[in-house]
Protein backbone atom coordinates (compact mmCIF):
# COMPACT_ATOMS: atom_id res chain seq x y z
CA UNK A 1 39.75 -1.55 20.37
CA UNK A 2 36.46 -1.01 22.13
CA UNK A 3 36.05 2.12 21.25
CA UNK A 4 36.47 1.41 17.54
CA UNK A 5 33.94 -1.81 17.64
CA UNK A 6 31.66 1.10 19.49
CA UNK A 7 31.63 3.20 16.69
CA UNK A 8 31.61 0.97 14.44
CA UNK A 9 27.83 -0.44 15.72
CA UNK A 10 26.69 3.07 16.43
CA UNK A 11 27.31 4.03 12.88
CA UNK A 12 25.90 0.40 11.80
CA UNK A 13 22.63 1.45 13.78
CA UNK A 14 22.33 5.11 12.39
CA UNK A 15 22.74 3.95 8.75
CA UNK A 16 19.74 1.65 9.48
CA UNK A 17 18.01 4.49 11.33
CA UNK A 18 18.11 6.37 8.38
CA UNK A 19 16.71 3.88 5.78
CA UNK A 20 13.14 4.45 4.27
CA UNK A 21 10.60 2.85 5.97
CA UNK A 22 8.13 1.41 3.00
CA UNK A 23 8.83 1.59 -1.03
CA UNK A 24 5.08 0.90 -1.85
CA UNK A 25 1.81 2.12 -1.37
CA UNK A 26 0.32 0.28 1.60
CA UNK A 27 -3.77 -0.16 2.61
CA UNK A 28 -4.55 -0.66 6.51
CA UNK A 29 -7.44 -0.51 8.69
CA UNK A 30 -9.40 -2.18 6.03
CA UNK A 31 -13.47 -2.68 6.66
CA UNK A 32 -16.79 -2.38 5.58
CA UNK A 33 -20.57 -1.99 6.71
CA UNK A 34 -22.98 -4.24 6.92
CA UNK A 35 -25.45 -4.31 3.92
CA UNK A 36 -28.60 -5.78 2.23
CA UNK A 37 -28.53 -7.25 -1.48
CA UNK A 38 -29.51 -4.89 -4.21
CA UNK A 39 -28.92 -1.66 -1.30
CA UNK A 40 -25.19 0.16 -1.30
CA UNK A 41 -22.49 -0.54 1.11
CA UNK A 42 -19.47 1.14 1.70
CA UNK A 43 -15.76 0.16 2.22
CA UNK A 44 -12.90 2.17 4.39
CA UNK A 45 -9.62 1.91 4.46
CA UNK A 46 -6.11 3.76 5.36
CA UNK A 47 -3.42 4.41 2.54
CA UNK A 48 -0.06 5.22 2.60
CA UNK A 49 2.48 6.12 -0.43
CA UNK A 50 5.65 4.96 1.13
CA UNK A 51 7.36 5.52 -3.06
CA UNK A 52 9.35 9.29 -3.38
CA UNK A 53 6.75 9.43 -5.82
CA UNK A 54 2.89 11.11 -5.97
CA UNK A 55 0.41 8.80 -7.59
CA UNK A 56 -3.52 8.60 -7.94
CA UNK A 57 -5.84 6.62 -6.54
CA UNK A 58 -7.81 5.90 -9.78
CA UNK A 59 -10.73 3.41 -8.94
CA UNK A 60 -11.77 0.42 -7.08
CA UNK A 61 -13.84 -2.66 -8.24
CA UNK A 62 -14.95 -5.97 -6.60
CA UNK A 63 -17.16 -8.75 -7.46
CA UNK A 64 -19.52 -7.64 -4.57
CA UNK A 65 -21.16 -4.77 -6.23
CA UNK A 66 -22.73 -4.39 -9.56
CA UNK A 67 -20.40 -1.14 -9.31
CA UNK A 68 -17.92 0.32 -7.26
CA UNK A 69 -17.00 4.21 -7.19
CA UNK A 70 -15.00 6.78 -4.88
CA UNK A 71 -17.24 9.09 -2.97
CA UNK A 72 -16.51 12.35 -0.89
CA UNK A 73 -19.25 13.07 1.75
CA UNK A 74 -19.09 16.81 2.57
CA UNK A 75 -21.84 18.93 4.09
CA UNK A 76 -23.96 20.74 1.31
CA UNK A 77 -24.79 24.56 1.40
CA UNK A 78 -27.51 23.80 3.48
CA UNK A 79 -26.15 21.22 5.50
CA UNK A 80 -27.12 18.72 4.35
CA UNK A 81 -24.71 15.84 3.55
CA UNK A 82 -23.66 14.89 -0.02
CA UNK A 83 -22.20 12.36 -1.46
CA UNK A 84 -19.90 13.28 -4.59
CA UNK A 85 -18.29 11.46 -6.71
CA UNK A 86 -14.22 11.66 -7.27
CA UNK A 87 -12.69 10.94 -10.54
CA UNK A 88 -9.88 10.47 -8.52
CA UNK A 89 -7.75 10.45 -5.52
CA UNK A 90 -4.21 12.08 -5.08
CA UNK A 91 -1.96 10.40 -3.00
CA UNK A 92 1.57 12.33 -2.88
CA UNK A 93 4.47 10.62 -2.10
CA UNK A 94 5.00 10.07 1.20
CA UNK A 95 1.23 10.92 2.02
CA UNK A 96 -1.43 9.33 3.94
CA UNK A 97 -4.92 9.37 2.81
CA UNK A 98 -8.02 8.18 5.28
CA UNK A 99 -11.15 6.65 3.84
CA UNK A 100 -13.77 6.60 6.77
CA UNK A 101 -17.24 7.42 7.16
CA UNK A 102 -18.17 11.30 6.88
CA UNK A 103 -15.46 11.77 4.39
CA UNK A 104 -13.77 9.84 1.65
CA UNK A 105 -14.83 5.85 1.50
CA UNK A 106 -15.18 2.81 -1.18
CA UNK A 107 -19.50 3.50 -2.37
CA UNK A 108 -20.50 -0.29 -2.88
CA UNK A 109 -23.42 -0.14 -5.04
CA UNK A 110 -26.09 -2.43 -5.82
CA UNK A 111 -24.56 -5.44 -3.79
CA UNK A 112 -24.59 -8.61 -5.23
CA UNK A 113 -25.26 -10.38 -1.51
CA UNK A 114 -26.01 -9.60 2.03
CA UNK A 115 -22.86 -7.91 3.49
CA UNK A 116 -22.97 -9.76 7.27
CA UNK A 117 -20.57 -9.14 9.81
CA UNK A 118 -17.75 -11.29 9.74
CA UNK A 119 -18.06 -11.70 6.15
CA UNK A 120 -14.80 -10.94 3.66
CA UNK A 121 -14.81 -10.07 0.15
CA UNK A 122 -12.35 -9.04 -2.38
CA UNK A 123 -11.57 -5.17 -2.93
CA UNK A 124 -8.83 -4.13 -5.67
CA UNK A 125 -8.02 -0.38 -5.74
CA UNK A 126 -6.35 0.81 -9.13
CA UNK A 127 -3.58 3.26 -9.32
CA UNK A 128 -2.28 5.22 -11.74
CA UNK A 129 1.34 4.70 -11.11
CA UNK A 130 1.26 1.85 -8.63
CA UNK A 131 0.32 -1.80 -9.82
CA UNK A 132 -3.23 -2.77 -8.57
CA UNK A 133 -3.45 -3.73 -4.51
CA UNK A 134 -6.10 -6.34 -4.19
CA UNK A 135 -7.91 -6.50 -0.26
CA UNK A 136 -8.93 -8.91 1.53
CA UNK A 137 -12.18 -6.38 3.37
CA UNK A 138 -13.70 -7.87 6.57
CA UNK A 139 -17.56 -6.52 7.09
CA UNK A 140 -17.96 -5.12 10.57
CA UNK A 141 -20.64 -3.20 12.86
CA UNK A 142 -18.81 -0.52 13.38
CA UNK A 143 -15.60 1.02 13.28
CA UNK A 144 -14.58 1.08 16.76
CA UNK A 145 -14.07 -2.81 16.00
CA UNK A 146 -11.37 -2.22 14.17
C-alpha cells in the first residue's frame, strides 16, 4: 500500500512539474532615469511572453511625456551611437525581450515634470495580441539599484 500512495504522489508531483509556468506576457525589472522637465527620459524594463503565442510589442504611452516611443541604440558606421526608432517590437512566444540602456528602452520625450529618484509614474505598453499592461515605473540613479 505504500508503494502505491508513493507513486501515486510522485506522479502527482511530475504532472505539476510539467505545467506551464506563466499564460501572459509579464514586465519585470521595471525603472527609469532621472530627468529634467521639457528634456527626454528613458524607461527599462524586462518582458516575457509566457502565451504559446508570438505577439508585438506595439507602443508605449504615459502621462509623463508629451510623447513616448520605442528606441534601439546601436553603434552607427562610425561609431557613433544612434538612437532609432522601432515601429515595433517582436516578442515570440515563449521569448524574453530586455529593454536597458545601450540597447532597446522606453524614449520619454519632452517630460511633463522633473523625473526624481524615488518618484513613480504610470507606463502602459500596447500589444498587438496581448491586452494593454499598465506599470507602475519607479525613477532610479542607476540600474545597479534595481
Amino acid at each position: 500500500m505504500k508503494h502505491i500512495l508513493m507513486i501515486v504522489t510522485l506522479g502527482a508531483l511530475l504532472v505539476g512539474a510539467c505545467a506551464p509556468a506563466a499564460t501572459e506576457v509579464e514586465a519585470s525589472a521595471v525603472w527609469a532615469r532621472t530627468g529634467m522637465s521639457g528634456g527626454t527620459g528613458a524607461a527599462y524594463l524586462t518582458l516575457v511572453n509566457g502565451t504559446p503565442a508570438d505577439d508585438e510589442l506595439l507602443s508605449a504611452s504615459s502621462d509623463v511625456a508629451e510623447a513616448v516611443e520605442i528606441h534601439l541604440s546601436q553603434a552607427g558606421a562610425n561609431g557613433e551611437m544612434q538612437m532609432i526608432p522601432q515601429e515595433s517590437v517582436p516578442l515570440a512566444a515563449g521569448a524574453k525581450v530586455e529593454f536597458k540602456p545601450g540597447g532597446l528602452h522606453v524614449m520619454l520625450i519632452g517630460l511633463k515634470q522633473d523625473l526624481k529618484v524615488g518618484d513613480q509614474f504610470e507606463l502602459t505598453l500596447h500589444f498587438k495580441n496581448h491586452a494593454d499592461i499598465v506599470l507602475k515605473v519607479i525613477v532610479k540613479e542607476e540600474a545597479t539599484d534595481m
